[in-house]
N, C-alpha and C. Protein backbone atom coordinates (compact mmCIF):
# COMPACT_ATOMS: atom_id res chain seq x y z
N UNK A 1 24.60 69.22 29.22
CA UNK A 1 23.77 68.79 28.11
C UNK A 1 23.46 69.96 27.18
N UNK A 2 22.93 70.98 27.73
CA UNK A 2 22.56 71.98 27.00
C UNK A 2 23.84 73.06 26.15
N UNK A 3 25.17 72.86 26.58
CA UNK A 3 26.36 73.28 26.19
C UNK A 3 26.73 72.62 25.14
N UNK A 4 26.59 71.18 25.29
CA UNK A 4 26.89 69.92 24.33
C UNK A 4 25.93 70.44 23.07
N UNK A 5 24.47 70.64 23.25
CA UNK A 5 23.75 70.93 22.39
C UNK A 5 23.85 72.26 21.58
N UNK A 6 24.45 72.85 22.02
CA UNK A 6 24.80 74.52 21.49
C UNK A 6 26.18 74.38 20.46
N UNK A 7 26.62 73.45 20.92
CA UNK A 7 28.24 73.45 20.29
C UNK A 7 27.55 72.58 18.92
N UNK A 8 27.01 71.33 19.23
CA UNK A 8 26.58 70.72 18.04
C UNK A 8 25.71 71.30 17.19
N UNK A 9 25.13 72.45 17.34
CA UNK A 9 24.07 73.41 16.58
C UNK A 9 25.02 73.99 15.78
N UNK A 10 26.30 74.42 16.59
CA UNK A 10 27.37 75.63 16.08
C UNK A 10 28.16 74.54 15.55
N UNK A 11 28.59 73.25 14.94
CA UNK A 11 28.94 72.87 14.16
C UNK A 11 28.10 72.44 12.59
N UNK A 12 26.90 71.99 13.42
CA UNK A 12 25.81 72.08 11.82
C UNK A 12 25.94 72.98 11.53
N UNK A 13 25.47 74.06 11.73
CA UNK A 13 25.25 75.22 10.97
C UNK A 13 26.72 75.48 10.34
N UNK A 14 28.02 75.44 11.08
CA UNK A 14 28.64 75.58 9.64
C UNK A 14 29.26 74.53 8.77
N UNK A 15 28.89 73.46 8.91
CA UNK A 15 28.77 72.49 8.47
C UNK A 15 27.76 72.85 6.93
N UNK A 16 26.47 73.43 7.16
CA UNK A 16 25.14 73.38 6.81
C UNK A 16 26.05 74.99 5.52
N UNK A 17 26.60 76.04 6.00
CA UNK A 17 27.61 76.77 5.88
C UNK A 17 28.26 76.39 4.48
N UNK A 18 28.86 75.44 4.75
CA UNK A 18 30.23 74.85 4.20
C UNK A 18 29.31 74.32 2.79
N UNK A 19 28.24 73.42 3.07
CA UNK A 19 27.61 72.81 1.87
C UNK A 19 26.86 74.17 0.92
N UNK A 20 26.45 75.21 1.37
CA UNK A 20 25.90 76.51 0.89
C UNK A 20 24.40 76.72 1.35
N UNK A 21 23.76 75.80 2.38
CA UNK A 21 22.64 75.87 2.89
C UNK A 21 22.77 76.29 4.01
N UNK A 22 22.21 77.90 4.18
CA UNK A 22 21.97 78.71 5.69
C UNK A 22 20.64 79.12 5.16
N UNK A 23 20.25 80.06 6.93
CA UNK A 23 19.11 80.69 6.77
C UNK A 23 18.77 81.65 5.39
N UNK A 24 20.26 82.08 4.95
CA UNK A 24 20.29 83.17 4.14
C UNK A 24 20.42 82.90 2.20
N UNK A 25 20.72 81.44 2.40
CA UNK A 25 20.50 80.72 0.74
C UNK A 25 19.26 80.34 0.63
N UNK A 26 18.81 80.97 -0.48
CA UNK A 26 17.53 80.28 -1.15
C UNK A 26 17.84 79.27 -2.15
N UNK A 27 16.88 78.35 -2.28
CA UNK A 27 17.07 77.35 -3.35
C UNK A 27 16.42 78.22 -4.91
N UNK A 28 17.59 77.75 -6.18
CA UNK A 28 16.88 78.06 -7.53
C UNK A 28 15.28 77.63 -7.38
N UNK A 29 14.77 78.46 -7.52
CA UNK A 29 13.13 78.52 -7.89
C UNK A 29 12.72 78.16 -8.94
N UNK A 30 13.72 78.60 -9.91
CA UNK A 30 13.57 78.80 -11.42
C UNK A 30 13.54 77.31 -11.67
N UNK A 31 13.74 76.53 -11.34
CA UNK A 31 13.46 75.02 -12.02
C UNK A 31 12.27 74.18 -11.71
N UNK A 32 11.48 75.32 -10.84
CA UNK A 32 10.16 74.44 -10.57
C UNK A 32 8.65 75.05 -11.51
N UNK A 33 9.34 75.56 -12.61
CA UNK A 33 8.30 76.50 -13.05
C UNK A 33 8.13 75.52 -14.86
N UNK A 34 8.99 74.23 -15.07
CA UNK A 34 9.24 73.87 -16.01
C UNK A 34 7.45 73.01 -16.56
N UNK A 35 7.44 72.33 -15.43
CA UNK A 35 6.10 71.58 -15.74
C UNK A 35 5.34 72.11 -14.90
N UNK A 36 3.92 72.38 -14.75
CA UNK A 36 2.66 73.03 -13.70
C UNK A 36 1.60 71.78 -13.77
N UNK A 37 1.48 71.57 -12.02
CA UNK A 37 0.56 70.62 -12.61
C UNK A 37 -1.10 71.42 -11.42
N UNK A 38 -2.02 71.12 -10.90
CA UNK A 38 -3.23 71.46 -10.41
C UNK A 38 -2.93 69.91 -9.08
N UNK A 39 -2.73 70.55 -7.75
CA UNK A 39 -2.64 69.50 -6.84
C UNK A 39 -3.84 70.18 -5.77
N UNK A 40 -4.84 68.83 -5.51
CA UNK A 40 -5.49 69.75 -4.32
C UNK A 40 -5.44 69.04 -2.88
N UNK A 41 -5.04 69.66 -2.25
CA UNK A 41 -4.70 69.72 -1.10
C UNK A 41 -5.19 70.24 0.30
N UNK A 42 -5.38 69.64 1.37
CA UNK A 42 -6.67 70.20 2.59
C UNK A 42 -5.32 70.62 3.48
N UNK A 43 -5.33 71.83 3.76
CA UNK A 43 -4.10 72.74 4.82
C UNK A 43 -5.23 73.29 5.68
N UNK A 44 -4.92 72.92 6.75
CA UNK A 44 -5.12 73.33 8.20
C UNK A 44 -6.97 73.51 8.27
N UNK A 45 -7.22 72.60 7.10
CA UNK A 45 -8.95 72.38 7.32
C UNK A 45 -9.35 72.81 6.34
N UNK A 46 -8.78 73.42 5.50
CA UNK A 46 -9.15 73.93 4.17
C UNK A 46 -8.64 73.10 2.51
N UNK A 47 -9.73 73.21 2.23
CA UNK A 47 -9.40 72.56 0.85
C UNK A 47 -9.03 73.33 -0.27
N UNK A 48 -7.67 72.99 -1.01
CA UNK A 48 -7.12 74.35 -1.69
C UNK A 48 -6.88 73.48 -3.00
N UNK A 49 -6.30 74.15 -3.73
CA UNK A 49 -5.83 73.68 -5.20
C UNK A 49 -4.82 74.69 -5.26
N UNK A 50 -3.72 74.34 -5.68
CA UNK A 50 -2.56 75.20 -6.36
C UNK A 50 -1.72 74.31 -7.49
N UNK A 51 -1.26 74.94 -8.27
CA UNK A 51 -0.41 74.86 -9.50
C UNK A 51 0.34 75.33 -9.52
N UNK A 52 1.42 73.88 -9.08
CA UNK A 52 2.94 74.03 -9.20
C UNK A 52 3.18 73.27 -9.48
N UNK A 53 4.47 73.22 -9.84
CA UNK A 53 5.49 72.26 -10.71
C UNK A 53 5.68 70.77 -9.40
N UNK A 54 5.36 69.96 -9.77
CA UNK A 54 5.52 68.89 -9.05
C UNK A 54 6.88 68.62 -8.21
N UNK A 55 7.79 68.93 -8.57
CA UNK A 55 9.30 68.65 -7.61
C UNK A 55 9.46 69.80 -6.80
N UNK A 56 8.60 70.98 -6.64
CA UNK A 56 8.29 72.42 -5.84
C UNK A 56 8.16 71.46 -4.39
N UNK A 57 8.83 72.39 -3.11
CA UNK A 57 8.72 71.84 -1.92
C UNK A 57 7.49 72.16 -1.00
N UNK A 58 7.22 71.62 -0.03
CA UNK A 58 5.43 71.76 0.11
C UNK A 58 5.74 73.15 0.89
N UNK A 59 7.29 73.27 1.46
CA UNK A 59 7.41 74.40 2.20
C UNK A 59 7.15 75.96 1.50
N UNK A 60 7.88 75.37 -0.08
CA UNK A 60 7.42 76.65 -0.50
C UNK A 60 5.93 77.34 -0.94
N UNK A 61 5.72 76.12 -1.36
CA UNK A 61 3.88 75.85 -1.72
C UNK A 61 3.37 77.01 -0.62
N UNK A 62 3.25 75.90 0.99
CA UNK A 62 3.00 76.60 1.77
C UNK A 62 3.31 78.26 1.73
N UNK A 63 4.75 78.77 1.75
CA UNK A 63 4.90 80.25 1.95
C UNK A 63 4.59 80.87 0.80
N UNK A 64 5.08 80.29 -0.66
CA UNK A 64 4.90 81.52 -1.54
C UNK A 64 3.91 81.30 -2.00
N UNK A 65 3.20 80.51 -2.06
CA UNK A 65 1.46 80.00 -2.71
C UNK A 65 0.58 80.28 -1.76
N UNK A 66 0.69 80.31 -0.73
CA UNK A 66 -0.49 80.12 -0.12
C UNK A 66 -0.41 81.52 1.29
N UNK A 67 0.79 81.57 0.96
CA UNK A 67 1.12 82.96 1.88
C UNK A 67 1.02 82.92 3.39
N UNK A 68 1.35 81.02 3.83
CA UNK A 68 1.15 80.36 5.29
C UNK A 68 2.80 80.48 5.56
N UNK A 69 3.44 81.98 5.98
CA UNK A 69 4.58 81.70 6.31
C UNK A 69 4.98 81.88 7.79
N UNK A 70 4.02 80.96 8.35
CA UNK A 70 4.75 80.38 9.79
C UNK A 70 6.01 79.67 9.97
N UNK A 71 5.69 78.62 8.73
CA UNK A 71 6.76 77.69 8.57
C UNK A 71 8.38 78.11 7.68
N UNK A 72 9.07 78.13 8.52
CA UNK A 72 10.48 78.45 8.25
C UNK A 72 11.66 77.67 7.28
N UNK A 73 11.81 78.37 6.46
CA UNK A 73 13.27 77.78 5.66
C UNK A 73 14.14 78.20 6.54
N UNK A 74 15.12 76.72 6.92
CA UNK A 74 16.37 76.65 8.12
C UNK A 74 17.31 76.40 7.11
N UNK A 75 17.41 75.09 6.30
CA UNK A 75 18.74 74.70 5.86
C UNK A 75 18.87 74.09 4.34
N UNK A 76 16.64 73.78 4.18
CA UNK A 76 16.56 74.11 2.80
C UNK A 76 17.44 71.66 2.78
N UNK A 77 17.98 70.91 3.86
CA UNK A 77 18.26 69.79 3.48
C UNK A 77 17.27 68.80 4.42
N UNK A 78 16.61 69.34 5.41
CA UNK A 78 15.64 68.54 6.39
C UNK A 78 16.34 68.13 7.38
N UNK A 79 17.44 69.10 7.87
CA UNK A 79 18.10 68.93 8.94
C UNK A 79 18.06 70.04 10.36
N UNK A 80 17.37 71.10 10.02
CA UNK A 80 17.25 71.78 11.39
C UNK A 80 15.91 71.77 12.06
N UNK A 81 15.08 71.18 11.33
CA UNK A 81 13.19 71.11 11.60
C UNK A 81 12.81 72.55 11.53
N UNK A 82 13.37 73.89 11.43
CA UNK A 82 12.55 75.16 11.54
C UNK A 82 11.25 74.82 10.23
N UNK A 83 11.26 73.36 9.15
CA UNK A 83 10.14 73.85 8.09
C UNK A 83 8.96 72.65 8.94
N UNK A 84 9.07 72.25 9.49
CA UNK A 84 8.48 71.37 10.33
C UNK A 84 6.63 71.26 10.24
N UNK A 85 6.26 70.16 9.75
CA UNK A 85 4.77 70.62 9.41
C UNK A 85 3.89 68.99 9.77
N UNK A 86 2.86 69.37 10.02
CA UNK A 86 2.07 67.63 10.22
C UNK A 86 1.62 67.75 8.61
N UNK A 87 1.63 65.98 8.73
CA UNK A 87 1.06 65.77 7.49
C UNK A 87 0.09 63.58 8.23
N UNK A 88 -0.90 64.28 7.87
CA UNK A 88 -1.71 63.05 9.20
C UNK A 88 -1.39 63.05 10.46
N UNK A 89 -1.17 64.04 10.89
CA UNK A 89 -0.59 63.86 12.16
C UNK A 89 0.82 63.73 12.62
N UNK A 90 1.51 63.75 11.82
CA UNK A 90 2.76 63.08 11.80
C UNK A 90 4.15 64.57 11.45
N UNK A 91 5.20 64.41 12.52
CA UNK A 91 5.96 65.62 11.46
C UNK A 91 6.80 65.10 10.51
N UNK A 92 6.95 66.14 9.69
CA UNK A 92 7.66 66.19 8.61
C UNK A 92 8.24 67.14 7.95
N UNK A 93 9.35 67.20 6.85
CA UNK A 93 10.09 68.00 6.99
C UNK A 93 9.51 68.76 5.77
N UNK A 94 9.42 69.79 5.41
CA UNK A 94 8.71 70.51 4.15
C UNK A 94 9.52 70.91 3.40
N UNK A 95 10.68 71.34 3.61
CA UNK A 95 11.65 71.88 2.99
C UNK A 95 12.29 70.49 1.85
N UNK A 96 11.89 69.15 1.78
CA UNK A 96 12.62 68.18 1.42
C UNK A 96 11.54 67.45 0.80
N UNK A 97 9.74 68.04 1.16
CA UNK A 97 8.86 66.77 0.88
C UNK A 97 8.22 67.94 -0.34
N UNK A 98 8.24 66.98 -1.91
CA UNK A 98 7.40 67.51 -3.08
C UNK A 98 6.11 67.71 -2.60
N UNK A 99 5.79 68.62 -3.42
CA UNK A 99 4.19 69.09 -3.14
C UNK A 99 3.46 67.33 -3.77
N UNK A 100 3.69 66.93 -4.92
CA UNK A 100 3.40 65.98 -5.32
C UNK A 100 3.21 64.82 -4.54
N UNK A 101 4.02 64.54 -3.15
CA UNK A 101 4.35 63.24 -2.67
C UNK A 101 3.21 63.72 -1.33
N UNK A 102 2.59 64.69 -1.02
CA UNK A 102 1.61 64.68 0.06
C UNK A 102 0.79 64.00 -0.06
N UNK A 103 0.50 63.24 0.97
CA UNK A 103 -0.77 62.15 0.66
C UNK A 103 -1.37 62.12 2.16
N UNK A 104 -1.92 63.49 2.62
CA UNK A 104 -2.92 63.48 3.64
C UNK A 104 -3.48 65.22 4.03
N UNK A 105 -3.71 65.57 4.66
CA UNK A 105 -3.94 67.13 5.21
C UNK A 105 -2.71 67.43 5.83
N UNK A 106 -2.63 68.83 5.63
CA UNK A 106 -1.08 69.19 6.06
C UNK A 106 -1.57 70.17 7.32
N UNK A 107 -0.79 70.82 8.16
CA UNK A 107 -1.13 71.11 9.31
C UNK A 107 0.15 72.11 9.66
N UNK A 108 -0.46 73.33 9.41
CA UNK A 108 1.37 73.60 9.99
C UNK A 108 0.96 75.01 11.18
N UNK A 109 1.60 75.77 11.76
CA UNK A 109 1.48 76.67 12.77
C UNK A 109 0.20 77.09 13.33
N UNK A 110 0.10 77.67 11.69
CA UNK A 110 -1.08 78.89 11.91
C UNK A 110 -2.15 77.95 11.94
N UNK A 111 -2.01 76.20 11.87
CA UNK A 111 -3.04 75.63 12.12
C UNK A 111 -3.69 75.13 13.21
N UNK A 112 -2.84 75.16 14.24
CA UNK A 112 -3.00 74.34 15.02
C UNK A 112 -3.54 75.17 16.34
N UNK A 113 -3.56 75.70 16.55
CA UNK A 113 -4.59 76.63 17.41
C UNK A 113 -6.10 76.65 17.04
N UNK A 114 -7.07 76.35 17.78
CA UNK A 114 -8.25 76.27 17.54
C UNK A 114 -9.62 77.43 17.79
N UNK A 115 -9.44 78.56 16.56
CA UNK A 115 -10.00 79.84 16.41
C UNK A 115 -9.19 80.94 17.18
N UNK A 116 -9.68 81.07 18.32
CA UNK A 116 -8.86 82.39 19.02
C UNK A 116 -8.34 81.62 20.22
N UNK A 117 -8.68 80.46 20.27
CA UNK A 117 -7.62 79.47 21.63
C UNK A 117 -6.31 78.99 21.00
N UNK A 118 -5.73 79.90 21.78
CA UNK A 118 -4.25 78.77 21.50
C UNK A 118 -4.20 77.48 21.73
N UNK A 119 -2.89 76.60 21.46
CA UNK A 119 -3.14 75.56 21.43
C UNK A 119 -1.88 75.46 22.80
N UNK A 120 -1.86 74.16 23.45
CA UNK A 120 -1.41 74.40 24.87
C UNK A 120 -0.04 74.71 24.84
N UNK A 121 0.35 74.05 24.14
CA UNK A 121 1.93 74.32 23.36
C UNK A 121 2.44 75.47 23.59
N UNK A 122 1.36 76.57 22.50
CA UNK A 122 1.51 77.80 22.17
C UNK A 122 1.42 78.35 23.58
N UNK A 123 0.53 78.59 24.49
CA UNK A 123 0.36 78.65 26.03
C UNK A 123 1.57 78.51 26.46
N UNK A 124 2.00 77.51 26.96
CA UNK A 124 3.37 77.06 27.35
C UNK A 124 4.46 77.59 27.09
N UNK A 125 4.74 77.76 25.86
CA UNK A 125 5.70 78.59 24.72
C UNK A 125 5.98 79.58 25.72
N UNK A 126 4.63 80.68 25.25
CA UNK A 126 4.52 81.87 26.03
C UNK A 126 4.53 81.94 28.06
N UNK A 127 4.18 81.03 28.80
CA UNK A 127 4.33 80.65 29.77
C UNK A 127 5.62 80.82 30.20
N UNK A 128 6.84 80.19 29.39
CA UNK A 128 7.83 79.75 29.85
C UNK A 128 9.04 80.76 29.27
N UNK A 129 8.35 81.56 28.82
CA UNK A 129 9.28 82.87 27.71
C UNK A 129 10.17 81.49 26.49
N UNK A 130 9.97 80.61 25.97
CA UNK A 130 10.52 80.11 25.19
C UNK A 130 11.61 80.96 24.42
N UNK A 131 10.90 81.40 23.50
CA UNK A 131 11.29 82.27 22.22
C UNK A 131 12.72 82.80 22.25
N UNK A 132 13.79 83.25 22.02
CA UNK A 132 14.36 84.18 21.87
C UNK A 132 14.36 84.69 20.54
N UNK A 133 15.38 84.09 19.26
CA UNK A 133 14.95 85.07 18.11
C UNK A 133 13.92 84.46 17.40
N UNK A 134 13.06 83.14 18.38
CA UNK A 134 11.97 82.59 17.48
C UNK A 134 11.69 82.23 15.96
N UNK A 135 12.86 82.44 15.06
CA UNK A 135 13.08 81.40 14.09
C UNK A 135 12.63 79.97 14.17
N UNK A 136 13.05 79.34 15.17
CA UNK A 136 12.97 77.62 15.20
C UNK A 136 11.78 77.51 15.78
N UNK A 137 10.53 78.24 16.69
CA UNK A 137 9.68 77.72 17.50
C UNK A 137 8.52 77.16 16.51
N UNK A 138 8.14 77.91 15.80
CA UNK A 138 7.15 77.04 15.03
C UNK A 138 8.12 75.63 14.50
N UNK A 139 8.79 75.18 14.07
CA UNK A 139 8.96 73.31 13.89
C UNK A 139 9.25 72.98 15.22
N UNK A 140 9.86 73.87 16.10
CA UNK A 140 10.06 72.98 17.46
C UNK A 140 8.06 72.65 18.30
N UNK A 141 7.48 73.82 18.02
CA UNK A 141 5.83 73.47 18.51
C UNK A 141 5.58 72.30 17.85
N UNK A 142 5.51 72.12 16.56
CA UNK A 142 4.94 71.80 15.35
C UNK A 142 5.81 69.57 15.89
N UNK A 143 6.48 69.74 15.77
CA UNK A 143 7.11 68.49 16.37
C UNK A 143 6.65 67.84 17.93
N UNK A 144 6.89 69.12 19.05
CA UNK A 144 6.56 68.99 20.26
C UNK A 144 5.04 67.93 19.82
N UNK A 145 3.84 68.95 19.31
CA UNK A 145 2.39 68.69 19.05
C UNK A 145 2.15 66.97 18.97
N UNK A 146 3.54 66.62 17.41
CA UNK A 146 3.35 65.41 17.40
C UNK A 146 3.38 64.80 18.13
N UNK A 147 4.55 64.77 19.17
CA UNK A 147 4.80 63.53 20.08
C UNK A 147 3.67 63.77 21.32
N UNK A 148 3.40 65.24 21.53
CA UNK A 148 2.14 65.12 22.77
C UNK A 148 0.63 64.22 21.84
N UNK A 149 0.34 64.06 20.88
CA UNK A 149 -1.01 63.65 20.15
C UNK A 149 -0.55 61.93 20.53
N UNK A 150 0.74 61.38 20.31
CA UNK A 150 1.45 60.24 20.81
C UNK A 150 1.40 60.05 22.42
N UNK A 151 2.26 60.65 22.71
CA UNK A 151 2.19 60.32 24.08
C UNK A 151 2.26 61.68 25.21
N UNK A 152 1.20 61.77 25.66
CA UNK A 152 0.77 62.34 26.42
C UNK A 152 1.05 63.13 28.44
N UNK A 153 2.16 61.75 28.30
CA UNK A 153 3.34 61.96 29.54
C UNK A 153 4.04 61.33 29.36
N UNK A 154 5.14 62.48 28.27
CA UNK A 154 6.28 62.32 27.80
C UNK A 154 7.52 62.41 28.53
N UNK A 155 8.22 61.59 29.07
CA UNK A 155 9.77 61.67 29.26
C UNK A 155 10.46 62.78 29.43
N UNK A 156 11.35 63.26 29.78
CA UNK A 156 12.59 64.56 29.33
C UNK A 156 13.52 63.10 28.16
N UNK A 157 13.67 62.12 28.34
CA UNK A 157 14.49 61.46 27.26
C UNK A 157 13.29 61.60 25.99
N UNK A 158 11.82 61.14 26.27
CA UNK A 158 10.90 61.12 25.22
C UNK A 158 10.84 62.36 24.43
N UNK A 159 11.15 63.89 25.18
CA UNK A 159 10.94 65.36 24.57
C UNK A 159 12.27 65.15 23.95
N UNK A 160 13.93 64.75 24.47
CA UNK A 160 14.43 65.23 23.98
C UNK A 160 14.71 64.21 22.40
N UNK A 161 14.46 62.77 22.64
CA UNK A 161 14.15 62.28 21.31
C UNK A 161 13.51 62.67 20.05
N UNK A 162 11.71 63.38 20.55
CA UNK A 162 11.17 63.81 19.42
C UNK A 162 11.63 64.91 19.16
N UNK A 163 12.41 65.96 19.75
CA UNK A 163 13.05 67.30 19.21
C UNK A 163 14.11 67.42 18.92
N UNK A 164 14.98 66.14 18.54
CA UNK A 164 16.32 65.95 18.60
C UNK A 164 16.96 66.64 17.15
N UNK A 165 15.72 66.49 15.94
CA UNK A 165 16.12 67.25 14.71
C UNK A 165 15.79 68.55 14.75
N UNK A 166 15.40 69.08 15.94
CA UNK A 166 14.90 70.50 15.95
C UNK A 166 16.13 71.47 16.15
N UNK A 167 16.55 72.21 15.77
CA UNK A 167 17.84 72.95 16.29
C UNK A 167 17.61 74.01 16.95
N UNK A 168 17.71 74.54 18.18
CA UNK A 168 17.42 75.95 18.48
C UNK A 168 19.11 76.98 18.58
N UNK A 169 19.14 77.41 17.49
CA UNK A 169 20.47 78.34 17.76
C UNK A 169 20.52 79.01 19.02
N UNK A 170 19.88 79.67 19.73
CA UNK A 170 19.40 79.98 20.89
C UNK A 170 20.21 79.33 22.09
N UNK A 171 19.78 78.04 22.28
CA UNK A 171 19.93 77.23 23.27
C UNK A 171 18.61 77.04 24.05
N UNK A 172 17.64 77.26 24.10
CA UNK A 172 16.07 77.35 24.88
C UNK A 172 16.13 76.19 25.11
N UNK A 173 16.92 75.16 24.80
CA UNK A 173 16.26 73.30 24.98
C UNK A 173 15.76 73.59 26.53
N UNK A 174 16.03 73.79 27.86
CA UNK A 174 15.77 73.87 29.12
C UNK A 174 14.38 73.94 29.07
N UNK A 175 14.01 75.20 28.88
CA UNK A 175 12.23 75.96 28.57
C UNK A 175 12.10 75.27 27.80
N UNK A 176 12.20 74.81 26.55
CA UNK A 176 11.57 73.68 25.40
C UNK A 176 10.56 72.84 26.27
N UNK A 177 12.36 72.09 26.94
CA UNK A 177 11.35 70.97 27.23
C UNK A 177 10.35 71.32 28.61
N UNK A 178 10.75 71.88 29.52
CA UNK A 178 9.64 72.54 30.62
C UNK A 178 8.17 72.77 29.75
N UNK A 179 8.23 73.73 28.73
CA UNK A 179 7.11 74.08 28.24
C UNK A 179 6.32 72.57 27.88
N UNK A 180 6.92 71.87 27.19
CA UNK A 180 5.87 70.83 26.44
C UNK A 180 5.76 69.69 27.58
N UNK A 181 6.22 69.57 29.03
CA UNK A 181 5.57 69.21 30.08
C UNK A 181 4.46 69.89 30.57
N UNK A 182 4.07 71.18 30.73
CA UNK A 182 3.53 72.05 30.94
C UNK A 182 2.20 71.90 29.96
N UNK A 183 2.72 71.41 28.84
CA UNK A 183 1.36 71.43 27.80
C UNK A 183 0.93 69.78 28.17
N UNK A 184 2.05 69.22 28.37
CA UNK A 184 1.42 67.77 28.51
C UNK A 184 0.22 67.85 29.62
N UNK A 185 0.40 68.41 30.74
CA UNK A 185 -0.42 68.71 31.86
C UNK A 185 -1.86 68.86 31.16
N UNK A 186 -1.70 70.07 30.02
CA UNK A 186 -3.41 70.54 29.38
C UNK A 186 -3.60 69.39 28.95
N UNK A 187 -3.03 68.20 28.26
CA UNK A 187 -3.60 67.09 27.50
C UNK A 187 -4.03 66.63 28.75
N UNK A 188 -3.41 65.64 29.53
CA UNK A 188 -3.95 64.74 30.40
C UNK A 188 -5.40 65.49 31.23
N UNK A 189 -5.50 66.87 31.21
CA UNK A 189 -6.20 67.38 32.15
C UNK A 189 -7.03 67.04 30.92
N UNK A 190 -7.34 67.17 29.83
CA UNK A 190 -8.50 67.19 28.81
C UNK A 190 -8.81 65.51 29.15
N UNK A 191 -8.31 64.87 29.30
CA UNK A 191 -8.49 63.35 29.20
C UNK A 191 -9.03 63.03 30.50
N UNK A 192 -9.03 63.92 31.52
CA UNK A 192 -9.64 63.52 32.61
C UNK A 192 -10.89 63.84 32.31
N UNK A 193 -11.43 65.19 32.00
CA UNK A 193 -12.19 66.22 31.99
C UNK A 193 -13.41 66.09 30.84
N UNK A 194 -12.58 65.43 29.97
CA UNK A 194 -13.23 64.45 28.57
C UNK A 194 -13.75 63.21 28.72
């Protein structure tokens, strides 16, 4: 499974390659500077206002506006999840969603930990040595989060469904999914304990 998954990473990507979207292409910027509009927006509990051009991606909003660069440009088409962000709870892809079309609180890395507690995820992450070049872990957390706020004793088919757009060049899927069992444990234990 996890071989299968490495080979299909190593065909997106040059697939992803071939179209001119890698880690290493940026999208023209220069065309989001035509119209400015004042959008306000609540990120990770905070209520902000920024002015940008309405077809601007919330990913960039996020990094170059607001200087929240947890969240990763992967492929720049909403196909590897590294821009991966809640928006109501829900993931979504940032790299693909207008700042204009948000219609709830956005939620992304640096949000989701609560003051100086990590969040169990993040625990787990680190628990299980996840990481290797840690590019992908914030949308792979950021996704995991969703489906644990859903369901709470999740599957290995249920983890590998909700992370299925997540790509880890790496190969970590093994620890992935170990870890976000591991976090599932902190939920249910809160639900006893709660």
């Amino acid at each position: 499974m996890v071989s299968l998954l490495i080979v299909s990473t190593a065909v997106l990507v040059q697939e992803l390659q071939k179209k001119g979207a890698c880690e290493h292409c940026q999208p023209d910027k220069s065309a989001w500077v035509e119209v400015m509009n004042k959008y306000k927006l609540t990120v990770n509990g905070n209520a902000l206002e920024v002015d940008v051009a309405p077809d601007m991606p919330l990913l960039w909003v996020l990094r170059d506006k607001l200087k929240l660069t947890g969240t990763k440009f992967g492929c720049g088409i909403a196909q590897c999840g590294a821009c991966t962000v809640h928006i109501d709870g829900v993931a979504v892809r940032s790299c693909v969603l207008p700042v204009s079309a948000v219609s709830g609180p956005v939620t992304t890395i640096e949000g989701l930990a609560q003051g100086d507690d990590l969040h169990p995820l993040q625990s787990a992450w680190i628990e299980h040595d996840v990481p290797q070049c840690g590019y992908c872990q914030a949308g792979q957390i950021m996704s995991a989060a969703a489906l644990l706020s859903n369901n709470s004793q999740p599957s290995d088919d249920d983890i590998d469904q909700a992370l299925e757009g997540n790509y880890c060049r790496c190969g970590t899927y093994v620890r992935i999914r170990k870890a976000v069992h591991t976090a599932a444990s902190f939920y249910n234990a809160d639900k006893r304990n709660g």
